[in-house]
C-alpha atoms as a PDB file:
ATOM      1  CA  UNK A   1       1.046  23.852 -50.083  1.00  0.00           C
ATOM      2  CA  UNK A   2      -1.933  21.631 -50.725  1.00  0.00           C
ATOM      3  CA  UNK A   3      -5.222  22.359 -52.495  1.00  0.00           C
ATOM      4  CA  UNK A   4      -8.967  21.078 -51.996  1.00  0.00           C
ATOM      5  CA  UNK A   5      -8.661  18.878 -54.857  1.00  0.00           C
ATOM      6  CA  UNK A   6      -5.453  17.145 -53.328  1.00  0.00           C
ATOM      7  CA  UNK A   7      -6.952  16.844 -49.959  1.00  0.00           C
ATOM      8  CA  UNK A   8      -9.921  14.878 -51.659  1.00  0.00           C
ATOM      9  CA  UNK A   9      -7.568  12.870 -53.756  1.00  0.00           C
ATOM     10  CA  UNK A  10      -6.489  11.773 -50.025  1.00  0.00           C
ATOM     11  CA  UNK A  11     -10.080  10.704 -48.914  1.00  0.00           C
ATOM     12  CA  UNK A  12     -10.230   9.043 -51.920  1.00  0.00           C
ATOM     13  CA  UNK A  13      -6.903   7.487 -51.610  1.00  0.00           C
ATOM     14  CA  UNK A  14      -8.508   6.369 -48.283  1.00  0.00           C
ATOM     15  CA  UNK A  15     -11.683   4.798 -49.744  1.00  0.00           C
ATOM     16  CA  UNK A  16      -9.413   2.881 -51.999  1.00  0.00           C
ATOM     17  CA  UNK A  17      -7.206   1.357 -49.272  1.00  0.00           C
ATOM     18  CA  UNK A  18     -10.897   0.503 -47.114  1.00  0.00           C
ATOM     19  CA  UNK A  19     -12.191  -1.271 -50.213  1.00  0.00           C
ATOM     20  CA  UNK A  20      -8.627  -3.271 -50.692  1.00  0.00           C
ATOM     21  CA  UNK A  21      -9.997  -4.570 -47.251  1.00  0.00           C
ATOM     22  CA  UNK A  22     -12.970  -5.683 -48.717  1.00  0.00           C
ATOM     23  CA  UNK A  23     -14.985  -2.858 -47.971  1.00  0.00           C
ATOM     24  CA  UNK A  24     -18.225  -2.007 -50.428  1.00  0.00           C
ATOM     25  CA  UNK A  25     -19.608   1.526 -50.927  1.00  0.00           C
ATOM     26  CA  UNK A  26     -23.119   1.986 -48.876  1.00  0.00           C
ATOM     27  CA  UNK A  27     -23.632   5.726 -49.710  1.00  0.00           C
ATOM     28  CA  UNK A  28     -21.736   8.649 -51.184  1.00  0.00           C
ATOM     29  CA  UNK A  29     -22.045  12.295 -51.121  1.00  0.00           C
ATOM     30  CA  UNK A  30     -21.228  15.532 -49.744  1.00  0.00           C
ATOM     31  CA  UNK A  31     -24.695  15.811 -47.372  1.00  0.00           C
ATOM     32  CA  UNK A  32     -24.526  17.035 -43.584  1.00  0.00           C
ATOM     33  CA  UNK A  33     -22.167  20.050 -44.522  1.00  0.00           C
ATOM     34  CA  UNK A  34     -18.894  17.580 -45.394  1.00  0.00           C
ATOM     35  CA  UNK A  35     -17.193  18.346 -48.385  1.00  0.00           C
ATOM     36  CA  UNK A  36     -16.452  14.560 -48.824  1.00  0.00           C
ATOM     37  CA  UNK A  37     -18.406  11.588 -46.926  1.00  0.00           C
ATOM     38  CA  UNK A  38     -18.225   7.935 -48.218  1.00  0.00           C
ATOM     39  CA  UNK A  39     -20.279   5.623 -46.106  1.00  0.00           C
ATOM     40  CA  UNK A  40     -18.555   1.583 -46.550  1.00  0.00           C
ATOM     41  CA  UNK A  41     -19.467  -1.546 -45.113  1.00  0.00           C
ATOM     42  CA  UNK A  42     -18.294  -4.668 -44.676  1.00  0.00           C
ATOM     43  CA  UNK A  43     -20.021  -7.796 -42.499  1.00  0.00           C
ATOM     44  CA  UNK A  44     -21.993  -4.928 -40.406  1.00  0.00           C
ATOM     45  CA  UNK A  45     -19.128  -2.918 -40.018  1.00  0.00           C
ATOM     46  CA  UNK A  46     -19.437   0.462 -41.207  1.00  0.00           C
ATOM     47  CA  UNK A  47     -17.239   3.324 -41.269  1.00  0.00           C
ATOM     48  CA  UNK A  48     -17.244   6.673 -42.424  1.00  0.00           C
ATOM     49  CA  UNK A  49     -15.002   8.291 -44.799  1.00  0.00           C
ATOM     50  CA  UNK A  50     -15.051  12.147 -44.284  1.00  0.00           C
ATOM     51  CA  UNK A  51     -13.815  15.521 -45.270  1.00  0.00           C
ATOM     52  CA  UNK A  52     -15.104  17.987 -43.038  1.00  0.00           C
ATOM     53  CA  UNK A  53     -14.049  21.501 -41.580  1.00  0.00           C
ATOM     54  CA  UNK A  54     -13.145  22.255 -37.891  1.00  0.00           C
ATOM     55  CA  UNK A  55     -12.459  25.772 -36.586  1.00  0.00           C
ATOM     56  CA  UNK A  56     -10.749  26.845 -32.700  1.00  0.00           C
ATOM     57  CA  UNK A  57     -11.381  30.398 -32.066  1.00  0.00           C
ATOM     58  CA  UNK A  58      -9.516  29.988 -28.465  1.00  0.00           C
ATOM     59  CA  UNK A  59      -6.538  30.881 -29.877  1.00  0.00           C
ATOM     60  CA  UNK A  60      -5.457  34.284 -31.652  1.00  0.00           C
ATOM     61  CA  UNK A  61      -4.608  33.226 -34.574  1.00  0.00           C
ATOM     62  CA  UNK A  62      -8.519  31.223 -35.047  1.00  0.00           C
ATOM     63  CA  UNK A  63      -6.781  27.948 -36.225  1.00  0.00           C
ATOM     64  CA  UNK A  64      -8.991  26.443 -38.586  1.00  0.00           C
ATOM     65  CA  UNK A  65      -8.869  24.245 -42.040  1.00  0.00           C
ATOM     66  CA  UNK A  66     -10.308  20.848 -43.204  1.00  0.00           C
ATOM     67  CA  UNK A  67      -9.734  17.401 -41.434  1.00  0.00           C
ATOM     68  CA  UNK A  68      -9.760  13.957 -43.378  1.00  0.00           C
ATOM     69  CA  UNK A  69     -11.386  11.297 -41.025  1.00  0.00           C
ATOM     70  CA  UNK A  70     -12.016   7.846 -40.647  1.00  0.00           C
ATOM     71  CA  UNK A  71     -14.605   6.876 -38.179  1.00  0.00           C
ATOM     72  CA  UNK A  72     -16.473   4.109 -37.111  1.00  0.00           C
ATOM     73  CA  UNK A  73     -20.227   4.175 -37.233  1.00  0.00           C
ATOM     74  CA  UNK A  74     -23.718   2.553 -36.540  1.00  0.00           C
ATOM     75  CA  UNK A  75     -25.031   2.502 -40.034  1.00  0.00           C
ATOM     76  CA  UNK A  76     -24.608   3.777 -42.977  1.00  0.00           C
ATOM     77  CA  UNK A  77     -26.351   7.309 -44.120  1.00  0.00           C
ATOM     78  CA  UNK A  78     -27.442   8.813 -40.320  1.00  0.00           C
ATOM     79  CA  UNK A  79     -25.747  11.561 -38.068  1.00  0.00           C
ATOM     80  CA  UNK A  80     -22.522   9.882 -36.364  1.00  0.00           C
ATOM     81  CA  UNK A  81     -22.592  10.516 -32.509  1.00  0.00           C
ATOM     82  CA  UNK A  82     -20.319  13.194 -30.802  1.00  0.00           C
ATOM     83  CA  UNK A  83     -18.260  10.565 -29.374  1.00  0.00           C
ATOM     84  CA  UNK A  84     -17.962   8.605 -32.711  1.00  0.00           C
ATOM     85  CA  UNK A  85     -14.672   6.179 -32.731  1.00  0.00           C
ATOM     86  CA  UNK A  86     -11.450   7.801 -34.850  1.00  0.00           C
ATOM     87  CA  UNK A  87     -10.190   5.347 -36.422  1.00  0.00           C
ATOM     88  CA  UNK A  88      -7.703   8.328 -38.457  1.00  0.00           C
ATOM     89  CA  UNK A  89      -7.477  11.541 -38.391  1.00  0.00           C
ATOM     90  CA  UNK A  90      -5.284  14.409 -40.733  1.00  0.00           C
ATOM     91  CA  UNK A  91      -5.484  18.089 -40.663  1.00  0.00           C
ATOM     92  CA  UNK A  92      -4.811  20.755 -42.968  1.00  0.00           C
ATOM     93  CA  UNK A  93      -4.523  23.804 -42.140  1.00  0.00           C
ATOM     94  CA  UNK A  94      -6.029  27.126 -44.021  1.00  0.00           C
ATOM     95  CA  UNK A  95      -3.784  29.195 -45.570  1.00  0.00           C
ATOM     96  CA  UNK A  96      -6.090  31.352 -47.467  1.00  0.00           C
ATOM     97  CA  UNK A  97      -7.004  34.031 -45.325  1.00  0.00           C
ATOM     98  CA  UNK A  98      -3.197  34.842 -45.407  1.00  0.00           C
ATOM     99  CA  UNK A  99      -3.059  36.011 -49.321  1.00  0.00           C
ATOM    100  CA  UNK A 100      -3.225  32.534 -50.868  1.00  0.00           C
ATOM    101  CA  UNK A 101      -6.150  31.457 -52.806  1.00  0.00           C
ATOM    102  CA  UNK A 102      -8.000  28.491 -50.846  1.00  0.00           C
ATOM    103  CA  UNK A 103      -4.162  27.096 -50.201  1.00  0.00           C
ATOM    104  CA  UNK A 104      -3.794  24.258 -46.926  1.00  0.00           C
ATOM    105  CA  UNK A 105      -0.619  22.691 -45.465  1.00  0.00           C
ATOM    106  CA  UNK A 106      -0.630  20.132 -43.295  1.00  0.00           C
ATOM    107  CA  UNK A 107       1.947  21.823 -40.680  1.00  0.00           C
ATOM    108  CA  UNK A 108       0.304  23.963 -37.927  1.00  0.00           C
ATOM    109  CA  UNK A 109       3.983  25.733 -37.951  1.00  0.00           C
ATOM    110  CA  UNK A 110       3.798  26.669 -41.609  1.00  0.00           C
ATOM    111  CA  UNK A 111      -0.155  28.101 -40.711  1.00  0.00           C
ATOM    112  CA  UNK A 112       1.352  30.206 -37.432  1.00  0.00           C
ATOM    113  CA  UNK A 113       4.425  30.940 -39.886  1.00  0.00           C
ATOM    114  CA  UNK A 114       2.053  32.377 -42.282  1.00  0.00           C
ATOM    115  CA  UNK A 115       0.032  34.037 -39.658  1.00  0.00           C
ATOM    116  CA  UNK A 116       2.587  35.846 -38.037  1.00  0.00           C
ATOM    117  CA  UNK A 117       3.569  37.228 -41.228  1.00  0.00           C
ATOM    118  CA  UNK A 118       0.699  38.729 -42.054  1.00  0.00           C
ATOM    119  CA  UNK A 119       0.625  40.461 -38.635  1.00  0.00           C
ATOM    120  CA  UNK A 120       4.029  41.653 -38.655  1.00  0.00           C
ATOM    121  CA  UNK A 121       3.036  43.345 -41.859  1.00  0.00           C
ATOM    122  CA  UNK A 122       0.311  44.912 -40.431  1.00  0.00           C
ATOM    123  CA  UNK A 123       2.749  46.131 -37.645  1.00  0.00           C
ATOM    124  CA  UNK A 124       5.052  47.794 -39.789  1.00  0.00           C
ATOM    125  CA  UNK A 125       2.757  49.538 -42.058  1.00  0.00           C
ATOM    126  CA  UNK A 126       2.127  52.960 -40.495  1.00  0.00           C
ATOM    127  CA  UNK A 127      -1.528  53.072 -40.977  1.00  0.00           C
ATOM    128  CA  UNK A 128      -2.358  55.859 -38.023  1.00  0.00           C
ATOM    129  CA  UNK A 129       0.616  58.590 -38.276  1.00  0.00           C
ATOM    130  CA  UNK A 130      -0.187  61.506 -40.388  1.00  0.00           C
ATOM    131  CA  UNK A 131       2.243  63.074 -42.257  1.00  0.00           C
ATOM    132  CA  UNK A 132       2.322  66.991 -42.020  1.00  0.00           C
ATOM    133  CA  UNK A 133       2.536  68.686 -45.533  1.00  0.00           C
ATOM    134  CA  UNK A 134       3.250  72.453 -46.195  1.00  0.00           C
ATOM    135  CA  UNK A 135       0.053  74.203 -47.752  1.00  0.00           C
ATOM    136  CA  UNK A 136       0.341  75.546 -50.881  1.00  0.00           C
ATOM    137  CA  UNK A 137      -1.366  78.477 -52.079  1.00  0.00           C
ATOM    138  CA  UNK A 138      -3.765  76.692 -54.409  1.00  0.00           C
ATOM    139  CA  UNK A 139      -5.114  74.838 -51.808  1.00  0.00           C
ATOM    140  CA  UNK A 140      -5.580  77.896 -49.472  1.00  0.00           C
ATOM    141  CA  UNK A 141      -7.771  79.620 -52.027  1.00  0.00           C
ATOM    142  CA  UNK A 142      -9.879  76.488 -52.494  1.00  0.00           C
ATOM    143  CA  UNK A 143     -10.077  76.223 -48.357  1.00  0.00           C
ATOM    144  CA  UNK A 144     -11.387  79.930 -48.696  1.00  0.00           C
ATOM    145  CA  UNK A 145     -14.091  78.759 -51.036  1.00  0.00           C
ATOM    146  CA  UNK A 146     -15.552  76.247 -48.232  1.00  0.00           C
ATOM    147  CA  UNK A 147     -17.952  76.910 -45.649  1.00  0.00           C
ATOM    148  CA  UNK A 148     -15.968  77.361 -42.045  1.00  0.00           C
ATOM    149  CA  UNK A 149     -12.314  78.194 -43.384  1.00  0.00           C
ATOM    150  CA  UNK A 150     -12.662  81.600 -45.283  1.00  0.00           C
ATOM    151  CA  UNK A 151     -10.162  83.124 -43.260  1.00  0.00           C
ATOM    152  CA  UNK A 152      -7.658  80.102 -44.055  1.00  0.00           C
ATOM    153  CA  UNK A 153      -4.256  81.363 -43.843  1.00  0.00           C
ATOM    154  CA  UNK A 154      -0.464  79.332 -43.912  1.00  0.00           C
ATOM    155  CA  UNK A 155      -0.340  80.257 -39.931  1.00  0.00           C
ATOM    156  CA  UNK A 156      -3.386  79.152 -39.347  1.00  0.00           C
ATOM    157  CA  UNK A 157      -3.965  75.367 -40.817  1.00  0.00           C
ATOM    158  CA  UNK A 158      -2.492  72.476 -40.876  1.00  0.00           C
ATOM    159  CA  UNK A 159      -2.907  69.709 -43.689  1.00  0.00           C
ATOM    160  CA  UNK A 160      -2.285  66.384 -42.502  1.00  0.00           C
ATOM    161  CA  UNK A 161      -2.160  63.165 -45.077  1.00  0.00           C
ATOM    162  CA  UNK A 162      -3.756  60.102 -44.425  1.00  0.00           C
ATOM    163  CA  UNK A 163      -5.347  57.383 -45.779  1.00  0.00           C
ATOM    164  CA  UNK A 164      -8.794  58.559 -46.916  1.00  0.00           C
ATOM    165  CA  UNK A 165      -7.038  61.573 -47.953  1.00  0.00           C
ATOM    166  CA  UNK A 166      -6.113  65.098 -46.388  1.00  0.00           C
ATOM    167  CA  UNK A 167      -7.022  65.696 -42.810  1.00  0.00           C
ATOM    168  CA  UNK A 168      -7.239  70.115 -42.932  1.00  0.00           C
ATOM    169  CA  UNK A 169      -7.423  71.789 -39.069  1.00  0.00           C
ATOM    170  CA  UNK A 170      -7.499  75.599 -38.651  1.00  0.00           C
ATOM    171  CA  UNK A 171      -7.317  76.817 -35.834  1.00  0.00           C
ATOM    172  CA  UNK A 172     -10.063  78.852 -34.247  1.00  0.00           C
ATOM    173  CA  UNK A 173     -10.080  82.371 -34.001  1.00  0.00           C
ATOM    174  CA  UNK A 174     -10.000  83.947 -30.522  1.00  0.00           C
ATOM    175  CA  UNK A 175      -9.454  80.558 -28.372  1.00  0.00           C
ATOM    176  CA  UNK A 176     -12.172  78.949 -29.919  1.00  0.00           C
ATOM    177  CA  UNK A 177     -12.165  75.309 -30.658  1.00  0.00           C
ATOM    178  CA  UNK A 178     -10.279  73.835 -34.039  1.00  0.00           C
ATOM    179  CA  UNK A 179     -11.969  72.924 -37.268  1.00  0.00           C
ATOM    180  CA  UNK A 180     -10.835  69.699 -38.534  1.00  0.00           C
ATOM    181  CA  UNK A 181     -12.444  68.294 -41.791  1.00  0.00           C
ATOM    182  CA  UNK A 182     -11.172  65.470 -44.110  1.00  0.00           C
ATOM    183  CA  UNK A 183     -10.836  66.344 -47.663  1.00  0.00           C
ATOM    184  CA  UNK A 184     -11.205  63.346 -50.312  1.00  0.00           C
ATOM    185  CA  UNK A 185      -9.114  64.033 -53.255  1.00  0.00           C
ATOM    186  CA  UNK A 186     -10.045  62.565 -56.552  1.00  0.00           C
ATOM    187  CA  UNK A 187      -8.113  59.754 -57.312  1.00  0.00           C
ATOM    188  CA  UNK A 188      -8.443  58.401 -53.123  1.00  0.00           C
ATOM    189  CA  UNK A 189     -11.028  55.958 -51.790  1.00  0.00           C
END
């Protein structure tokens, strides 16, 4: 598991192999929405160190992360064009939106890994089945106290718990239609 400051250690690792090859910074910063760009030239050869993030939406799992690239470019300090030359390329994939804290790996494996479970989680926690409780008699002389279920009786409701709280329905007298209303408890969201 990698961090931002590990992927830039990279790019820099990178810089420092292009200026082994004689290479000489032209212009450093983080403009045009990279994290990392270092502009170096050498004998009208330019090429662009980069940290930069890329996102695919296509797929379910909305693969997306940070990519370390080397391209070539015209000059130094302008917009690179669409079909700029790679000259390297490395991706790292987000891990953060799966309960780690701005965390990347470099496996798209470990990311779908991760991914999966998160949703499997989700699967197996019963979010949507309410659980019937008995009503107790406290809680039928409160109902009577409401508007709509003064004639509250055991036969008649039925408490439900969920997760904004208690789900009450009492049935309506004479075929009429049944009163459902969701009671927040203190201590529930």
């Amino acid at each position: 598991m990698l961090k931002l400051k590990d992927i830039l250690a990279a790019a820099n690792a990178k810089v420092a192999e292009y200026m082994a090859q004689g290479y000489m910074i032209s212009w450093m910063n983080a403009s045009f929405g990279y994290k990392f760009r270092v502009d170096l030239e050498k004998n009208g050869d330019c090429v662009r160190v980069k940290v930069d993030s890329f996102h695919n939406w296509e797929r379910a799992s909305s693969i997306e992360g940070l990519t370390l690239q080397v391209v070539r470019i015209a000059r130094a300090d302008v917009f690179e064009d669409r079909d700029v030359e790679p000259l390297y390329s490395k991706n790292f994939y987000d891990l953060s939106r799966y309960g780690r804290g701005q965390a990347f790996t470099e496996s798209l494996e470990e990311k779908q890994a991760a991914c999966d479970k998160v949703i499997a989680r989700y699967l197996a926690s019963d979010r949507d089945t309410r659980t019937e409780l008995q009503p107790s008699a406290a809680l039928i002389r409160s109902l009577k106290q409401r508007k709509g279920f003064t004639n509250a009786t055991r036969n008649n409701i039925r408490v439900y718990r969920c997760v904004a709280g208690y789900t009450i329905e009492m049935a309506g007298r004479n075929g009429a239609k049944t009163k459902s209303e969701l009671i927040r408890l203190p201590g529930t969201k």
